[in-house]
C-alpha atoms as a PDB file:
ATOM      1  CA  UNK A   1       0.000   0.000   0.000  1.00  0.00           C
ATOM      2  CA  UNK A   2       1.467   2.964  -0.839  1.00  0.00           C
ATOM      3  CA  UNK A   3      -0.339   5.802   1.161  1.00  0.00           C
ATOM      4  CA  UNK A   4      -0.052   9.261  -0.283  1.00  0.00           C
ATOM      5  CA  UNK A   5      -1.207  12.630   0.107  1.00  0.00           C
ATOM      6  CA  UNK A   6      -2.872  15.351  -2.153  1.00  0.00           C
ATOM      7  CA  UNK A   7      -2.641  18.978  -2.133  1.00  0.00           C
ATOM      8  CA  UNK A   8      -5.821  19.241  -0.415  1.00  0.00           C
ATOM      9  CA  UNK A   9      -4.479  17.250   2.199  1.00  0.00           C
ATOM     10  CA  UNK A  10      -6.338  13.835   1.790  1.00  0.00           C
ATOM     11  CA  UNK A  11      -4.962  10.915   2.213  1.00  0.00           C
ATOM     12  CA  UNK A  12      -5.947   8.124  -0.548  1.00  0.00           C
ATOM     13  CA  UNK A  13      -3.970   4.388  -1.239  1.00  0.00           C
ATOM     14  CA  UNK A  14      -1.939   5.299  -4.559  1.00  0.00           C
ATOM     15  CA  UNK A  15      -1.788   1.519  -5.325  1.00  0.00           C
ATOM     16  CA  UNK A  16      -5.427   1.336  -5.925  1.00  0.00           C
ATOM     17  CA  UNK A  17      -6.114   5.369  -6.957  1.00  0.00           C
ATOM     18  CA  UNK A  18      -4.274   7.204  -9.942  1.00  0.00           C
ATOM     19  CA  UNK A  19      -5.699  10.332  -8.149  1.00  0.00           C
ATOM     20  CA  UNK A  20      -7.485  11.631  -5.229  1.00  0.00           C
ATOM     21  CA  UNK A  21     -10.204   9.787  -5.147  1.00  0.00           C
ATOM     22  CA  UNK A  22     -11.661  12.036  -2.125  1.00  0.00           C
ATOM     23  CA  UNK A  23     -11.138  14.979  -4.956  1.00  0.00           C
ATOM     24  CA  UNK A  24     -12.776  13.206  -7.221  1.00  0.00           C
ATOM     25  CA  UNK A  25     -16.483  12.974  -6.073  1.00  0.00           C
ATOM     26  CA  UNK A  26     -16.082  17.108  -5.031  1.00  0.00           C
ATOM     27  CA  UNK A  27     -14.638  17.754  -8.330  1.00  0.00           C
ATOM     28  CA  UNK A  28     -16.870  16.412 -10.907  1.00  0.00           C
ATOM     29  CA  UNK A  29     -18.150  18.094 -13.630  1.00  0.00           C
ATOM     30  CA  UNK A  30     -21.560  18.103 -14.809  1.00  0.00           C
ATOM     31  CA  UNK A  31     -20.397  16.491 -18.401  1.00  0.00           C
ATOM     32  CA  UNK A  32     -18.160  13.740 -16.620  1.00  0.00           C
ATOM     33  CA  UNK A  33     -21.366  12.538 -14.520  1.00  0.00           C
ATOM     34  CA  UNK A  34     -24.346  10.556 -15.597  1.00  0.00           C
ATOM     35  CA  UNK A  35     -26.940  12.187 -17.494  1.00  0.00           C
ATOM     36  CA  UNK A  36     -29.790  10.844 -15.217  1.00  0.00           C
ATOM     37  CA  UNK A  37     -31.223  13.065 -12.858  1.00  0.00           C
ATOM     38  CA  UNK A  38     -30.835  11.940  -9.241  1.00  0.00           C
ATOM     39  CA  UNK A  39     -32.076  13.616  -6.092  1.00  0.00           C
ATOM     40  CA  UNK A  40     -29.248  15.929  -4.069  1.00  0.00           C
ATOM     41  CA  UNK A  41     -30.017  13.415  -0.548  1.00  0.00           C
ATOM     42  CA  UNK A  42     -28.856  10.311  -2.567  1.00  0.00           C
ATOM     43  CA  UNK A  43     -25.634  12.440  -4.234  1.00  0.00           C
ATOM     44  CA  UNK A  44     -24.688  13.547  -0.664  1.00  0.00           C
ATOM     45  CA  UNK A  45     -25.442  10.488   0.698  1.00  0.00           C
ATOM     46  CA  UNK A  46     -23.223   8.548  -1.838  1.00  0.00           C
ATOM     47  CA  UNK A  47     -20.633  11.223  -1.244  1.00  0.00           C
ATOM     48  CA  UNK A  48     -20.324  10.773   2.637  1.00  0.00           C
ATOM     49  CA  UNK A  49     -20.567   6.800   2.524  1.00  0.00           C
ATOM     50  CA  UNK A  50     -17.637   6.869  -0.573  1.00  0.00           C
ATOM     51  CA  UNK A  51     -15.719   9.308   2.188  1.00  0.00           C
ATOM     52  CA  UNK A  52     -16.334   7.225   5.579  1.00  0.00           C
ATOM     53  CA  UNK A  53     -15.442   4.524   3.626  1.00  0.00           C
ATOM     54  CA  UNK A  54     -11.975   5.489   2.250  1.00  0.00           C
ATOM     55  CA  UNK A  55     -11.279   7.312   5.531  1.00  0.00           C
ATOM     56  CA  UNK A  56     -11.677   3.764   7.248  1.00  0.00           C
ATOM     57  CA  UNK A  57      -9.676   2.772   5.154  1.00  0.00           C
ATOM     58  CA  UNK A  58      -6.490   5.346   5.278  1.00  0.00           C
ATOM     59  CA  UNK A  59      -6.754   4.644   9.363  1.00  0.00           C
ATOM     60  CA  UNK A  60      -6.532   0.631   9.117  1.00  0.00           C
ATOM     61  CA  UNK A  61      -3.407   1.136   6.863  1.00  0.00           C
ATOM     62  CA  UNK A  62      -2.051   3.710   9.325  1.00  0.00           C
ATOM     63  CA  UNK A  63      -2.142   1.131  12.222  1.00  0.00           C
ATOM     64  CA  UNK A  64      -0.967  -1.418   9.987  1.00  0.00           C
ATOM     65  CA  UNK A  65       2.142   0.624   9.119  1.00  0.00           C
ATOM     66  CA  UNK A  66       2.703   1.621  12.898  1.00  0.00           C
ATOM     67  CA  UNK A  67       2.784  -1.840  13.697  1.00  0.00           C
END
C-alpha cells in the first residue's frame, strides 16, 4: 500500500487510486457525470458513505504501518 497525500491534504492508497479519489467525487463536472437526474439526498449520501469509507480505510493502513 502505498499511502499518499494530495494537495488538499487527503490521504488516498496510490496503489489502488491514480488520483485523489476524495477529490474526485467534489470535483466532478456536470459532463463527466451521468446524465440521469438523481435527487441531491442520494448524491450527498453517496458522497459521505464513498468518504467514511476510504477514511476507514487510510486509518486501518495507518495502524498497519505503525505496527
Amino acid at each position: 500500500m502505498k499511502l499518499v497525500q494530495c494537495k488538499k491534504k487527503h490521504y488516498y492508497d496510490a496503489d489502488k487510486f491514480a488520483s485523489c479519489p476524495h477529490c474526485a467525487v467534489y470535483d466532478k463536472k456536470p459532463q463527466d457525470t451521468d446524465s440521469r437526474p438523481m435527487e441531491r439526498e442520494v448524491i450527498d449520501d453517496v458522497a459521505v458513505t464513498l468518504e467514511q469509507g476510504l477514511a476507514n480505510s487510510v486509518k486501518e493502513a495507518m495502524k498497519r504501518q505503525k505496527g
